[in-house]
N, C-alpha and C. Protein backbone atom coordinates (compact mmCIF):
# COMPACT_ATOMS: atom_id res chain seq x y z
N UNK A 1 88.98 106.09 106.93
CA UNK A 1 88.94 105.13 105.85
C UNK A 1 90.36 104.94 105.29
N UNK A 2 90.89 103.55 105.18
CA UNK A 2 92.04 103.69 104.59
C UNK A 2 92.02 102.91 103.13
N UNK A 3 92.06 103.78 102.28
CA UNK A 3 91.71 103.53 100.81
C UNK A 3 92.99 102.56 100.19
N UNK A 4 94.06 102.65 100.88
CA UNK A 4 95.13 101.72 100.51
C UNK A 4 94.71 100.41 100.79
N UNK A 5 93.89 100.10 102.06
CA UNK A 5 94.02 99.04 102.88
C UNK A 5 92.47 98.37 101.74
N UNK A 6 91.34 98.87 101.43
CA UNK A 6 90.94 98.53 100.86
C UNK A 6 91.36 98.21 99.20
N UNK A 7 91.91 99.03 98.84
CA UNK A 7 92.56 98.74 97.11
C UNK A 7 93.34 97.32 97.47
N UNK A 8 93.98 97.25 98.37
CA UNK A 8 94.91 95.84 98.66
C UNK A 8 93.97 94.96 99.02
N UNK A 9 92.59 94.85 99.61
CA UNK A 9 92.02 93.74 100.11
C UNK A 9 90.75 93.19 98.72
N UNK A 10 90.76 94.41 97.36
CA UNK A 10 90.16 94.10 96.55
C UNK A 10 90.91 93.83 95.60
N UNK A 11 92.48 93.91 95.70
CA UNK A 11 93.56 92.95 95.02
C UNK A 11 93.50 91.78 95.31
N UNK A 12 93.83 91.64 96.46
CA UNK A 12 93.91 89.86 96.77
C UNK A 12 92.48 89.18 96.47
N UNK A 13 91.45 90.05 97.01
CA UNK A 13 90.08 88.86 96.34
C UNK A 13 90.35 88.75 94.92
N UNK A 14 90.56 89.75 94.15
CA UNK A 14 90.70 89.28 92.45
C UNK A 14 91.95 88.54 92.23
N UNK A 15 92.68 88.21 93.15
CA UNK A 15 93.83 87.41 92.75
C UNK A 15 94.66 88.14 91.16
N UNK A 16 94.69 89.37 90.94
CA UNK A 16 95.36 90.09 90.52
C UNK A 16 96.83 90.63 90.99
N UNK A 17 97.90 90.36 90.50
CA UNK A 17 99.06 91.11 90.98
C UNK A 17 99.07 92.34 90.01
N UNK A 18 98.66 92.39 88.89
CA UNK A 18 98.48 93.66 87.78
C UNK A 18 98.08 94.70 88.93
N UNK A 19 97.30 94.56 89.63
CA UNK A 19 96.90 95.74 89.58
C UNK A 19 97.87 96.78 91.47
N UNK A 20 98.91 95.59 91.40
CA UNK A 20 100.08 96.27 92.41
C UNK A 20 100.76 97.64 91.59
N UNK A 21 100.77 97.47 90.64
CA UNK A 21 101.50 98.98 90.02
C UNK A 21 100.89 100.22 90.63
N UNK A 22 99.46 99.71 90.67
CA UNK A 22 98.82 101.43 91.07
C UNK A 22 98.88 101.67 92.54
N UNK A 23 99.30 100.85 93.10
CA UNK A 23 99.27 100.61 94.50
C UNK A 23 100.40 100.97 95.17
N UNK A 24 101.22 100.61 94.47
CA UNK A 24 102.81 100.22 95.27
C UNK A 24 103.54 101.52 94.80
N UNK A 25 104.01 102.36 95.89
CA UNK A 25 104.90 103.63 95.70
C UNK A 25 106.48 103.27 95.17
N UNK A 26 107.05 104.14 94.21
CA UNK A 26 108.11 104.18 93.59
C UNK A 26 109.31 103.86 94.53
N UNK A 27 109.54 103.96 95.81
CA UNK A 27 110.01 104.32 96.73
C UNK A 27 109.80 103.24 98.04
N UNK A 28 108.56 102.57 97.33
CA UNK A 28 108.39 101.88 98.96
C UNK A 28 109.47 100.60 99.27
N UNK A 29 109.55 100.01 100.13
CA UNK A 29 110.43 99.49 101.05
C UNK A 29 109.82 98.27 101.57
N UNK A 30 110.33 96.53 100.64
CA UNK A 30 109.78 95.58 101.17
C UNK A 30 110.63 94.76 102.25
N UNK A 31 110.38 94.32 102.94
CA UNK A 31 110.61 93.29 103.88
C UNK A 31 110.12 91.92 104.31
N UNK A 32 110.83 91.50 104.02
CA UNK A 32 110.50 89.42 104.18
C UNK A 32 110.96 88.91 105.28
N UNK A 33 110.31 87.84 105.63
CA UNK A 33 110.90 86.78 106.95
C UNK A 33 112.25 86.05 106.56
N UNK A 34 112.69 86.28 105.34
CA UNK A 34 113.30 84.88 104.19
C UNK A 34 114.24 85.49 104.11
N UNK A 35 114.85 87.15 104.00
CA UNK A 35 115.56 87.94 103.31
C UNK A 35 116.37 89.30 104.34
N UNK A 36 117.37 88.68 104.74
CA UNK A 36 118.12 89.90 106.15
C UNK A 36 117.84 91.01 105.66
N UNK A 37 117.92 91.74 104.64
CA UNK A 37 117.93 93.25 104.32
C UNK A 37 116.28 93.67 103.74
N UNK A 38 116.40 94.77 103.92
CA UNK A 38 115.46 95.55 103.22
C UNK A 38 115.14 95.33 101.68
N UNK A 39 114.65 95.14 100.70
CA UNK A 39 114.50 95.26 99.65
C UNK A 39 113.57 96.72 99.07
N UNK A 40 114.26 97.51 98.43
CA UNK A 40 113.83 98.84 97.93
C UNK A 40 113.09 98.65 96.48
N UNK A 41 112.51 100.00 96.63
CA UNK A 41 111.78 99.59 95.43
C UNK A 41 110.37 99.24 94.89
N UNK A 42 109.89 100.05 94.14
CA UNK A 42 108.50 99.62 93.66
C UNK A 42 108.68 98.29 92.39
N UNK A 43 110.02 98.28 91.79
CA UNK A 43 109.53 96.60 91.09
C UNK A 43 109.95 95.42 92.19
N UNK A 44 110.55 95.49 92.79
CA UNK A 44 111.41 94.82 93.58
C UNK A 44 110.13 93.77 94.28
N UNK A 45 109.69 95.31 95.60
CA UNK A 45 108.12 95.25 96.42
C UNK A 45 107.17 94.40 95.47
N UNK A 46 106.63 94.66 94.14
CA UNK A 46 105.88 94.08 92.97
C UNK A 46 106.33 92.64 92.63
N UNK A 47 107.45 92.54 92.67
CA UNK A 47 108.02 90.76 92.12
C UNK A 47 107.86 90.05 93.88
N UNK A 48 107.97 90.12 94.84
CA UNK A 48 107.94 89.79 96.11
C UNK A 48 106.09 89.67 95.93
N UNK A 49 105.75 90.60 96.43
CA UNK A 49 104.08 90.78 96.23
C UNK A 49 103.51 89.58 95.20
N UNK A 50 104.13 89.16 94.01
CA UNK A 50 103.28 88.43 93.03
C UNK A 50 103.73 87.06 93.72
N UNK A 51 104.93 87.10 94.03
CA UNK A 51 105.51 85.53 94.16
C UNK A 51 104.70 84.93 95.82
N UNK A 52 104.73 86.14 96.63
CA UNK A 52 103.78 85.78 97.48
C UNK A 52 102.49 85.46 97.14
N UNK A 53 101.60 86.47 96.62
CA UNK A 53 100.20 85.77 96.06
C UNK A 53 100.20 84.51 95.28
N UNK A 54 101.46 84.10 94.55
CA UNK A 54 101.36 82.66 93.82
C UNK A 54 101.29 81.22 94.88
N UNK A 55 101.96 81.68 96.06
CA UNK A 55 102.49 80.89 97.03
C UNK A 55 101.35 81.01 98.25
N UNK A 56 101.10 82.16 98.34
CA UNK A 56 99.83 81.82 100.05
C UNK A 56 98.89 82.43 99.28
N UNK A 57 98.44 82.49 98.30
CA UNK A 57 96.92 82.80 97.63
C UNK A 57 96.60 81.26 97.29
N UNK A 58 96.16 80.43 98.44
CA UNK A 58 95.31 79.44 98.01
C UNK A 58 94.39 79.42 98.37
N UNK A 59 93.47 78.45 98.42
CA UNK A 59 91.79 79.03 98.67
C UNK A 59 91.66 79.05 100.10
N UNK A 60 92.65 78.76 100.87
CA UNK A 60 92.42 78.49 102.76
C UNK A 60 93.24 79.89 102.97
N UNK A 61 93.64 80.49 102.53
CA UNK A 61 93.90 81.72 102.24
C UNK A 61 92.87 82.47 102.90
N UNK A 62 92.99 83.38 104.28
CA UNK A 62 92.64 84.35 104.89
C UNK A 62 92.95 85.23 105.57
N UNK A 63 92.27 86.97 105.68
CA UNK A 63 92.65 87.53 106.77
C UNK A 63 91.96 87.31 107.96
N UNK A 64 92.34 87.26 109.19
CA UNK A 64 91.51 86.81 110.22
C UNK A 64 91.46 88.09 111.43
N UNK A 65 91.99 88.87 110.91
CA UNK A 65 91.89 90.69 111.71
C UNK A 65 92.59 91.11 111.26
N UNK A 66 92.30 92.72 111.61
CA UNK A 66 93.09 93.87 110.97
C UNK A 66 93.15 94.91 111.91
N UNK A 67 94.32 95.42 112.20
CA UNK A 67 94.30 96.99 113.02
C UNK A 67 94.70 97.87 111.82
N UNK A 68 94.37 98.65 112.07
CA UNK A 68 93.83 99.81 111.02
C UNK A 68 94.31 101.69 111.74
N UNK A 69 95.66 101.77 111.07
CA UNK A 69 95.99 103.34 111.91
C UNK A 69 95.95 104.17 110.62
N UNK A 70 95.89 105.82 111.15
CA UNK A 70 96.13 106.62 110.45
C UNK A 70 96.99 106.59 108.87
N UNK A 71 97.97 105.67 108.75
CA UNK A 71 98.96 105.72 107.53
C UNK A 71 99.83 104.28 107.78
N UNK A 72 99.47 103.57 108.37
CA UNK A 72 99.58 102.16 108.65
C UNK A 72 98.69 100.62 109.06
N UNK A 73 98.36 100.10 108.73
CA UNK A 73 97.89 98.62 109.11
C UNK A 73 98.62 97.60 109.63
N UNK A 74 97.73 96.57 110.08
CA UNK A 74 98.47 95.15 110.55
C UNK A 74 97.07 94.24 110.43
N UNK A 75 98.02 93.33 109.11
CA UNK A 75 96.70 92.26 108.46
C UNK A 75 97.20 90.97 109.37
N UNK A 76 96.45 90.17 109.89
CA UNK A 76 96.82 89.16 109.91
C UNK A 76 96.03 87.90 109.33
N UNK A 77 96.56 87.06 108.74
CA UNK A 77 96.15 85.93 107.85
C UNK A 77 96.85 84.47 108.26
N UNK A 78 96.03 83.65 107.84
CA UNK A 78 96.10 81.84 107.57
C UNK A 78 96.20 81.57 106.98
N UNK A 79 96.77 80.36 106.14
CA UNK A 79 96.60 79.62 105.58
C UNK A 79 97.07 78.71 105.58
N UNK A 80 96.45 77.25 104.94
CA UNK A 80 97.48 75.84 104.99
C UNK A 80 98.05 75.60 103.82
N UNK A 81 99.23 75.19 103.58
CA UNK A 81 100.33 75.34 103.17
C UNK A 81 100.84 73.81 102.80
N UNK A 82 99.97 73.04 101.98
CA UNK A 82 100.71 71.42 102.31
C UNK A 82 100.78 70.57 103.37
N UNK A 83 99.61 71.07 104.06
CA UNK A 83 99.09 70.26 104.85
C UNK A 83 99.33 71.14 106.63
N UNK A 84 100.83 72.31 106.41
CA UNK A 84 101.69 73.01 107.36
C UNK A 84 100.59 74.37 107.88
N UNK A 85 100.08 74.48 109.10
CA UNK A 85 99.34 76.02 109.32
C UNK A 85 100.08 77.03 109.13
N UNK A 86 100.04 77.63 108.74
CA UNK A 86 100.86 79.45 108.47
C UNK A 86 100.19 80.36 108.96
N UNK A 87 100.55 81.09 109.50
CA UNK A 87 100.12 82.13 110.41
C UNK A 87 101.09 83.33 109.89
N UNK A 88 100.48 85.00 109.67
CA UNK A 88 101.48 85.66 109.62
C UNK A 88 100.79 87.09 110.19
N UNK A 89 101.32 87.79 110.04
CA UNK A 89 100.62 89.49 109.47
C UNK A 89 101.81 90.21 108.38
N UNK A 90 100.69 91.11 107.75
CA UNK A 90 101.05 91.79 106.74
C UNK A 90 101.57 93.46 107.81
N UNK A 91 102.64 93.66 107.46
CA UNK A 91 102.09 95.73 108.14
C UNK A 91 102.94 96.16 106.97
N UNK A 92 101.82 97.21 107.02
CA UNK A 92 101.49 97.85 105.43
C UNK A 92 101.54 99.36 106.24
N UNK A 93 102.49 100.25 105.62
CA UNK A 93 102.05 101.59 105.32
C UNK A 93 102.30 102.51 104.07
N UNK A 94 101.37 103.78 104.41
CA UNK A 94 100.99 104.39 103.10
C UNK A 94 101.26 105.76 103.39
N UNK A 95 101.24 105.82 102.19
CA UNK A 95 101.56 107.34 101.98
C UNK A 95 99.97 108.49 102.08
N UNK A 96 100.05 109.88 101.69
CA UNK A 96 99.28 110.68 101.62
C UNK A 96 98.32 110.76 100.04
N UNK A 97 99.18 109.65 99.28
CA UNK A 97 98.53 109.24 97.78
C UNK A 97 97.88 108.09 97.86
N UNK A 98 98.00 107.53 99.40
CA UNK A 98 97.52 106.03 99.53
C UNK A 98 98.00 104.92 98.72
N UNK A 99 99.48 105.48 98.39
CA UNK A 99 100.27 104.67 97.70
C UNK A 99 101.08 103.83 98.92
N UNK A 100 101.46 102.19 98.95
CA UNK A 100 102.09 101.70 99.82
C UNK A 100 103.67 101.87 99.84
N UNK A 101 103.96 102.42 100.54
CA UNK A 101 105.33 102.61 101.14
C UNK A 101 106.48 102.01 101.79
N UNK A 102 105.78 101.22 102.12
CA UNK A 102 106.35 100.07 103.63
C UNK A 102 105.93 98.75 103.51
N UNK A 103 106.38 97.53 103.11
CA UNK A 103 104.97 96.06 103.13
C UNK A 103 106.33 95.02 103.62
N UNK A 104 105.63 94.84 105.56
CA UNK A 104 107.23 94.05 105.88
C UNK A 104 105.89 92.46 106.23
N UNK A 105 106.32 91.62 106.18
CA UNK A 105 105.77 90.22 106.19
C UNK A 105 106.51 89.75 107.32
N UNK A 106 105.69 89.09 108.21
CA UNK A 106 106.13 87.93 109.29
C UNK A 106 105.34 86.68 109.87
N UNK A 107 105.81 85.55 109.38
CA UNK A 107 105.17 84.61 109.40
C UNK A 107 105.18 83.51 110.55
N UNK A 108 104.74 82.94 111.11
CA UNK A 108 104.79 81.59 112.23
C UNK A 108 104.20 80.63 111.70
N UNK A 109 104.45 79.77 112.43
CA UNK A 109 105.68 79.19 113.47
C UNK A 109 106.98 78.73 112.12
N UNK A 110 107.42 78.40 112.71
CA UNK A 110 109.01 77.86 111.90
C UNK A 110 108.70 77.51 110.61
N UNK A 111 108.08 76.34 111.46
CA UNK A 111 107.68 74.91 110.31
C UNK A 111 106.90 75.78 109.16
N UNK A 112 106.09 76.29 109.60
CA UNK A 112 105.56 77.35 108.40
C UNK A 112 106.18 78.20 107.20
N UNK A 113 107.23 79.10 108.02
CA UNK A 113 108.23 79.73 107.37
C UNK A 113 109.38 78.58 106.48
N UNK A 114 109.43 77.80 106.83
CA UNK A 114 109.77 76.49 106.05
C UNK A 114 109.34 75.80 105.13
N UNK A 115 108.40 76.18 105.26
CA UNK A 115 107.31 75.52 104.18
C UNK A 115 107.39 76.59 103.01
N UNK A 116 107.00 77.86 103.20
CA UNK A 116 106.79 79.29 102.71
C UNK A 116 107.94 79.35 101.79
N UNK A 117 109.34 79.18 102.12
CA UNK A 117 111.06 79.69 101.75
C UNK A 117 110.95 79.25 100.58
N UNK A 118 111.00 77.78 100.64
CA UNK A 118 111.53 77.21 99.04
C UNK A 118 110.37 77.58 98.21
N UNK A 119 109.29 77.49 98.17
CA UNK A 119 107.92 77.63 97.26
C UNK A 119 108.23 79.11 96.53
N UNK A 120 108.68 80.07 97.53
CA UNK A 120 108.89 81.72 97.55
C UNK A 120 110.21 81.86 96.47
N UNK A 121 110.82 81.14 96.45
CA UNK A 121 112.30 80.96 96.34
C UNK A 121 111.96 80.29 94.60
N UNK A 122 111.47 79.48 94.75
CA UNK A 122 111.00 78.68 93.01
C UNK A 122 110.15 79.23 92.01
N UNK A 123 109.24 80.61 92.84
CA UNK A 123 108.30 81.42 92.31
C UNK A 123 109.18 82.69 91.51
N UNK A 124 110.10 82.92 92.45
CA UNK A 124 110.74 84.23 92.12
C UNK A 124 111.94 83.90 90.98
N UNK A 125 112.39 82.88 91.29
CA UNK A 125 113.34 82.67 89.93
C UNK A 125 112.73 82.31 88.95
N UNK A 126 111.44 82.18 88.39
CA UNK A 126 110.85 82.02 87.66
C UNK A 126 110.06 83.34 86.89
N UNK A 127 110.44 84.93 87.93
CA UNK A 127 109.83 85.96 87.67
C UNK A 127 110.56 86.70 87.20
């Protein structure tokens, strides 16, 4: 059972970012399609995380499978985007507190990730 992978999949149905604090490790380590480096950090991971849910939390918004390991996942999700398909996966890992550690994002095709940048980009300077 991975209790992380569920606390995150009963975040996104409530369309809550509040409740990333209890989730997201002090320590964990985000990664974007948008952004060359690593971003560190549990507020960092938390402002990325919200600006994403503002941006691909729309109602065509789905996961469409999941692999599921010991202290890691791989979500993958849809959605349309302004008319643009988006395709991505989430890989998520966790710690032994089932706190997330790791949350790197990769999205397809281009045109998608194009679509995604500026929206991502207008959310976060606003956070």
């Amino acid at each position: 059972m991975a209790v992380a992978i569920d606390h995150w999949h009963r975040m996104m149905e409530a369309r809550d970012p509040a409740q990333l604090h209890d989730l997201i490790a002090d320590d964990c380590i985000f990664q974007s399609p948008a952004v060359h480096t690593p971003q560190h950090g549990k507020a960092i991971t938390i402002k990325y995380l919200t600006a994403a849910q503002a941006v691909l939390g729309t109602p065509s918004f789905r996961y469409v499978e999941e692999w599921i390991g010991e202290t890691s996942a791989v979500l993958e999700f849809e959605l349309d985007l302004d008319g643009i398909h988006v395709n991505g996966v989430d890989i998520i890992h966790w710690n032994t507190d089932d706190k997330i550690t790791g949350f790197r994002v990769m999205i397809r095709p281009v045109k998608g990730l194009q679509a995604v940048m500026p929206a991502m980009a207008a959310v976060l300077s606003g956070l």
